[in-house]
Protein backbone atom coordinates (compact mmCIF):
# COMPACT_ATOMS: atom_id res chain seq x y z
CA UNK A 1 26.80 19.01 -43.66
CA UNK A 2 25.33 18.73 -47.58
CA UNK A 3 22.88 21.09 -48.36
CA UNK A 4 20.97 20.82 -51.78
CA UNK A 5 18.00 22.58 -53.69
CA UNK A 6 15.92 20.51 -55.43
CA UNK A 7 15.43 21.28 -59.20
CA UNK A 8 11.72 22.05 -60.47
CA UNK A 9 11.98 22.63 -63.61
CA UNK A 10 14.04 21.46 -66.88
CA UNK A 11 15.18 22.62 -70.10
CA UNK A 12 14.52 20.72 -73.29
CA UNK A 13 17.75 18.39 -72.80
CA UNK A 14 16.27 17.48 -69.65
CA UNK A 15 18.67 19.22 -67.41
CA UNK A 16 17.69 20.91 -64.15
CA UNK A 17 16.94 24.71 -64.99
CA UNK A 18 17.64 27.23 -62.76
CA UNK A 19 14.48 28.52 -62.99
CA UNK A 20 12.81 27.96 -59.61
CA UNK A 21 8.58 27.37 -59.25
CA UNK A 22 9.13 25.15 -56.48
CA UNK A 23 11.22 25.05 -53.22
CA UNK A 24 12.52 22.04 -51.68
CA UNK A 25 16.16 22.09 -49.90
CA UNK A 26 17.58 18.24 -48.73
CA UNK A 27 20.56 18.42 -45.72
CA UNK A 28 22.20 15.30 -45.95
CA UNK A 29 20.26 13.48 -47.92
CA UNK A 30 17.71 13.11 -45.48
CA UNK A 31 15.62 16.18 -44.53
CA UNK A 32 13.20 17.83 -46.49
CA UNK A 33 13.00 21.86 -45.49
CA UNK A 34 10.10 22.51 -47.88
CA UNK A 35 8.51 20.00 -49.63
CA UNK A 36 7.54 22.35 -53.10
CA UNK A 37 9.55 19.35 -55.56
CA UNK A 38 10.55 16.44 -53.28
CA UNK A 39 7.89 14.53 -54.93
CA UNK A 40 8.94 15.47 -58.53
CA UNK A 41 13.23 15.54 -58.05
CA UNK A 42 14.46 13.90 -55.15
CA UNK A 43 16.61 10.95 -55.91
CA UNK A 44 16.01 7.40 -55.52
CA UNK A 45 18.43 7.28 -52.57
CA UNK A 46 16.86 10.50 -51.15
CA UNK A 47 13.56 9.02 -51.48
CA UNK A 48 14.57 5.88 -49.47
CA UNK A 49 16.00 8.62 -46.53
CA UNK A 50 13.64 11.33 -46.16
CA UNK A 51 10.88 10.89 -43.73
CA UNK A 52 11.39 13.89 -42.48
CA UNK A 53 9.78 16.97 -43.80
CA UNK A 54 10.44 20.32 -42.03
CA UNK A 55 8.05 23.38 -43.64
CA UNK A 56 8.52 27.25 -43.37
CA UNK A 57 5.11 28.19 -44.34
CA UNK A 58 2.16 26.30 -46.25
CA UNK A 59 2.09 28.24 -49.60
CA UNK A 60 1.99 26.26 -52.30
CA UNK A 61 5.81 26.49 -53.81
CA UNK A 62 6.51 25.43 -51.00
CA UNK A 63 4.20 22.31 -50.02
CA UNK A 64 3.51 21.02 -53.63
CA UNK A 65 5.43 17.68 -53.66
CA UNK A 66 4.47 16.83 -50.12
CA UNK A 67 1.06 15.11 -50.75
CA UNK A 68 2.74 13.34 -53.81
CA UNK A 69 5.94 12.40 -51.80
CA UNK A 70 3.94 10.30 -49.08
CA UNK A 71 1.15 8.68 -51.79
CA UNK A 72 4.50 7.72 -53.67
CA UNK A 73 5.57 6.49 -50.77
CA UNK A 74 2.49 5.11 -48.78
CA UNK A 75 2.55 1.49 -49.34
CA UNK A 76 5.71 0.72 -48.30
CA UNK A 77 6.28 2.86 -45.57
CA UNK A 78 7.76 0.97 -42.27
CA UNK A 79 7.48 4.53 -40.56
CA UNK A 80 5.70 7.27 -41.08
CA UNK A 81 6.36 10.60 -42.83
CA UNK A 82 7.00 13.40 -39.71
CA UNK A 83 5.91 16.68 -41.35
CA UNK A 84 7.15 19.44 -38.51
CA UNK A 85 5.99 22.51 -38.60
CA UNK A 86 4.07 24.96 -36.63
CA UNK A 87 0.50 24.69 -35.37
CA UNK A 88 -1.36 26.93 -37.53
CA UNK A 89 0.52 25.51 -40.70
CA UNK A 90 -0.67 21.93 -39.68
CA UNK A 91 -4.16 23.32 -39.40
CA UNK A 92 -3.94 25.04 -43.07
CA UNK A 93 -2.35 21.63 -44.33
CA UNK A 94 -5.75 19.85 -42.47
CA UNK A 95 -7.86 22.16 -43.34
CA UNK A 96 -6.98 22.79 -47.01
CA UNK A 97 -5.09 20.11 -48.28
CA UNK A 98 -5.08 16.79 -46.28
CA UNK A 99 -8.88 17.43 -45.99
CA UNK A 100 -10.33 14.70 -48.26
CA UNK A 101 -11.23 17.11 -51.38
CA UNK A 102 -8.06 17.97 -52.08
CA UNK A 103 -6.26 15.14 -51.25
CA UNK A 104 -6.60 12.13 -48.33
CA UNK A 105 -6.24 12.77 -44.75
CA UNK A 106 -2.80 11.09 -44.59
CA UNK A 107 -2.68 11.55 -41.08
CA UNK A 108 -5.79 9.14 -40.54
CA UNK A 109 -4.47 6.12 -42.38
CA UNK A 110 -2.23 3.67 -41.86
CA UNK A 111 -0.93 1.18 -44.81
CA UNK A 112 -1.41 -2.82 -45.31
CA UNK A 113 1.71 -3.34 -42.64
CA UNK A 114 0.03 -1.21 -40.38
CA UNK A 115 2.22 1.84 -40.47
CA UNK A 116 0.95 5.57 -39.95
CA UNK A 117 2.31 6.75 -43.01
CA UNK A 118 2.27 10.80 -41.87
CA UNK A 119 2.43 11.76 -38.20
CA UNK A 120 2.75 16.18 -37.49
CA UNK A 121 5.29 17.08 -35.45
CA UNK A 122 4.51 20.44 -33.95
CA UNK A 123 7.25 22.68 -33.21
CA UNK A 124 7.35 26.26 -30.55
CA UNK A 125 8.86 29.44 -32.63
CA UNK A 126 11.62 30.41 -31.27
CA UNK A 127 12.47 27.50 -29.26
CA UNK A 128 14.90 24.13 -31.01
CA UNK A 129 13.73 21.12 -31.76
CA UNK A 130 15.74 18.08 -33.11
CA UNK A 131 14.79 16.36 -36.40
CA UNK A 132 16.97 13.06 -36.92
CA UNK A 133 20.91 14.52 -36.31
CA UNK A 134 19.79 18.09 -36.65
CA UNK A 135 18.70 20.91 -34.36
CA UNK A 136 16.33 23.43 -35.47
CA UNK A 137 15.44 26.70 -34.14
CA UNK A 138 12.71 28.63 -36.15
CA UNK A 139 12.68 32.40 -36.16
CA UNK A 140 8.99 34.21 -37.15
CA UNK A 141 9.98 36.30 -40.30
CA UNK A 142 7.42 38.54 -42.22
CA UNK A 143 5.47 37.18 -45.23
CA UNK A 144 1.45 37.61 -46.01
CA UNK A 145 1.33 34.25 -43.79
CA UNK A 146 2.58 33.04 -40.83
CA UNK A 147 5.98 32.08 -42.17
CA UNK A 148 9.66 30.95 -39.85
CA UNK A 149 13.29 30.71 -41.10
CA UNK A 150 15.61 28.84 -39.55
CA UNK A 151 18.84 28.14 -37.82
CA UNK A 152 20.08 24.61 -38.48
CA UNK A 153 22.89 22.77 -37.30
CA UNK A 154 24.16 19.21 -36.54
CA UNK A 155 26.62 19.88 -33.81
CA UNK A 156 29.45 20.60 -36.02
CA UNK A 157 28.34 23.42 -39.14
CA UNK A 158 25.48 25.86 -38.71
CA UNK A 159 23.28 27.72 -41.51
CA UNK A 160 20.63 29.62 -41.70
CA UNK A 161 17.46 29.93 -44.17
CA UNK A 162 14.94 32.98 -44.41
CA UNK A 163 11.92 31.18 -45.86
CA UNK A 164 9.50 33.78 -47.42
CA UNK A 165 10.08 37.18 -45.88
CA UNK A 166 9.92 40.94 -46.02
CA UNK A 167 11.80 43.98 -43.64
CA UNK A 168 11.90 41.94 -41.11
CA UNK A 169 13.69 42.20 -37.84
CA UNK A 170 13.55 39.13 -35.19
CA UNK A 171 14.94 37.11 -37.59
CA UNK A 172 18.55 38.89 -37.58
CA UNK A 173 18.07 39.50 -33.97
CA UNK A 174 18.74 35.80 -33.88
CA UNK A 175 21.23 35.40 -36.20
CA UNK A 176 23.41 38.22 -35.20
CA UNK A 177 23.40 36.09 -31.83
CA UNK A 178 24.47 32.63 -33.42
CA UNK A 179 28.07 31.72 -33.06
CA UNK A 180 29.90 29.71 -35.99
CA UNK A 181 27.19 30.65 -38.31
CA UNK A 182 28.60 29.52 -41.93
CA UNK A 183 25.94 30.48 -44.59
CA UNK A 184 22.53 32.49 -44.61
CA UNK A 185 20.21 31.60 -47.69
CA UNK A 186 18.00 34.64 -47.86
CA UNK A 187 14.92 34.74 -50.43
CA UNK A 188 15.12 37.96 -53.21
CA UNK A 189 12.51 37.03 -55.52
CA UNK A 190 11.18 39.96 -57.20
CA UNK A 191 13.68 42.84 -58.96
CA UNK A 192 13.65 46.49 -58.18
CA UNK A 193 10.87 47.18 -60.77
CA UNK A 194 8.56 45.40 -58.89
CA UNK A 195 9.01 46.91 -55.62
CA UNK A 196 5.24 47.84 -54.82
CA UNK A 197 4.09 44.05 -55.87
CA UNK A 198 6.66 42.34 -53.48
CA UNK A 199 5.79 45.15 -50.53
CA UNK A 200 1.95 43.92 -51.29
CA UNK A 201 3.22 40.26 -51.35
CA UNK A 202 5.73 40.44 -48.59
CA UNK A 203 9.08 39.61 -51.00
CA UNK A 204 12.44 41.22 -51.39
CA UNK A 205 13.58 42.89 -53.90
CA UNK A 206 17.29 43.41 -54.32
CA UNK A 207 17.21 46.97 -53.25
CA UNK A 208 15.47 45.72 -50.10
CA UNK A 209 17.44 43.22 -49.29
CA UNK A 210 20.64 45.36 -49.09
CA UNK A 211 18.91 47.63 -46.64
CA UNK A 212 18.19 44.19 -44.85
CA UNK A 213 21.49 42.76 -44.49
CA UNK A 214 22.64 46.19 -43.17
CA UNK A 215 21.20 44.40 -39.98
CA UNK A 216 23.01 41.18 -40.30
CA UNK A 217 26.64 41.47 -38.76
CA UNK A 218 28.28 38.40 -39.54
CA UNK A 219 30.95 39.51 -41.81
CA UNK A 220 32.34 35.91 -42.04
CA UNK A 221 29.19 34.17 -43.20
CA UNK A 222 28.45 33.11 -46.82
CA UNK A 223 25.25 34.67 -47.87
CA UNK A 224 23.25 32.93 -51.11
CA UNK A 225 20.11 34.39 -52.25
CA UNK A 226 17.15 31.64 -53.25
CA UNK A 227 13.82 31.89 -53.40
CA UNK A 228 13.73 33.77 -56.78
CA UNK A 229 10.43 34.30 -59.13
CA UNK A 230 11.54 32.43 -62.41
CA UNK A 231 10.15 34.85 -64.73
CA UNK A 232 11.92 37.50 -63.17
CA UNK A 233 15.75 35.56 -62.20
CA UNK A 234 17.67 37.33 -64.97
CA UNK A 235 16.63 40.66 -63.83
CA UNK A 236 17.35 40.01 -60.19
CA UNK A 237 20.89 37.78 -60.45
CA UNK A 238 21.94 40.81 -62.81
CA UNK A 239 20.93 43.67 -60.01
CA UNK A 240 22.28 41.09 -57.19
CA UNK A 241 25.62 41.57 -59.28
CA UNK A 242 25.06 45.02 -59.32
CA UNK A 243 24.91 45.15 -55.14
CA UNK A 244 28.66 44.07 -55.14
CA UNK A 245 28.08 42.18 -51.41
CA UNK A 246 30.88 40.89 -50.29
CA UNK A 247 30.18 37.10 -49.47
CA UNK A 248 26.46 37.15 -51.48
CA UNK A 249 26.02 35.43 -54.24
CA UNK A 250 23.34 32.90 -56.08
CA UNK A 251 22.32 29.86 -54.35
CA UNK A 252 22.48 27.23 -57.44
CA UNK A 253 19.97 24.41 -58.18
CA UNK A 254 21.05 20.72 -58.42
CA UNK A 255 24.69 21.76 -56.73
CA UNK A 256 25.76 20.00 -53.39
CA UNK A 257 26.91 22.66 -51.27
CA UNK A 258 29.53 21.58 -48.33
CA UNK A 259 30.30 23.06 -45.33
């Protein structure tokens, strides 16, 4: 399995920063989890794959590029975009951003061949779904909205991603019951300074997220922190350093990651 974040940002060369605003990461070329810069960074190859779209939560890093991905797409579309995600994130997406004012009610159109070009997939938390090769099994986590991670696997490698979370403690109920699990991304995006404003905002901070992964007993497993606030990255890779985790390290933008 291949397992990429999408860049959102670049330096004055044009290379991808590793400064994060956005969060989009592509498994095999061909499934969006989070759609924050598919529109903006996905390759031309990637573009011609993806019609899947799998969202944690509907806040905006996180759902940016998806209305740009499908009107970039939306003439010649021979299926439709499958956004999955859970019920009350479809009825934000409806209510506040496929609503007309925003942007067009993709799901009510169709193209000049006659093809829905977005069709919601709801999914159950806590129960899998399938999505192309994959299975999917999403886990409620704590954020300031309802927000699920993820177990993913296709049969062969398994990983897991936090989404936007707090303390929380389903989520590594879950995991700690997964067999062959081979990497956790788990979101740290504010430092230790700011401890009250990711408490009030639902975030990590790395002093938080070592109490966390006290919980998390899956010595084995490869653990890469994403998800971090890119005015605040230096601060938190240097006091991620300072943890000394065995096993945890950065999750890097643009790099394929193979497992």
């Amino acid at each position: 399995m291949k397992l990429e974040l999408l860049p959102s940002t670049f330096d004055e060369n044009g290379m991808a920063s590793p400064r994060q605003h956005l969060s989009c990461f592509v498994v095999d070329d061909c499934v969006a989890i989070d759609a924050g810069s598919l529109a903006m960074a996905a390759s031309a190859a990637q573009k011609k794959q993806i019609r899947d779209v799998v969202l944690t939560h509907a806040h905006l890093d996180h759902i940016a590029g998806l209305p740009l991905f499908i009107d970039d797409l939306f003439s010649g579309l021979e299926a439709p975009v499958r956004v999955h995600a859970a019920p009350e994130i479809i009825e934000t997406l409806e209510r506040d951003i496929f609503n007309w004012e925003i942007y067009p009610r993709f799901s009510e159109l169709e193209n000049a061949n006659g093809t829905a070009v977005m069709k919601y997939q709801p999914f159950a938390v806590g129960e899998e779904f399938s999505v192309k090769h994959l299975r999917l099994k999403a886990i409620r986590v704590n954020h300031k909205v309802s927000s699920v991670g993820f177990v993913v696997s296709d049969n062969q490698m398994k990983f897991a991603v936090s989404g936007d979370t707090a303390e929380t403690d389903e989520f590594w109920r879950v995991l700690n019951a997964e067999e062959n699990l081979s990497a956790l991304l788990i979101e740290c995006a504010l430092p230790n300074e700011l401890e009250e404003l990711a408490r009030a905002a639902h975030h990590l901070t790395p002093r938080i997220l070592k109490q966390e992964l006290e919980k998390f007993k899956r010595e084995e497993c490869s653990i890469y922190v994403v998800n971090i606030k890119p005015m605040y990255r230096d601060e938190v890779v240097r006091q991620i350093g300072e943890l000394e985790i065995e096993n945890l390290q950065i999750f890097e933008v643009g790099q394929i990651y193979e497992w």
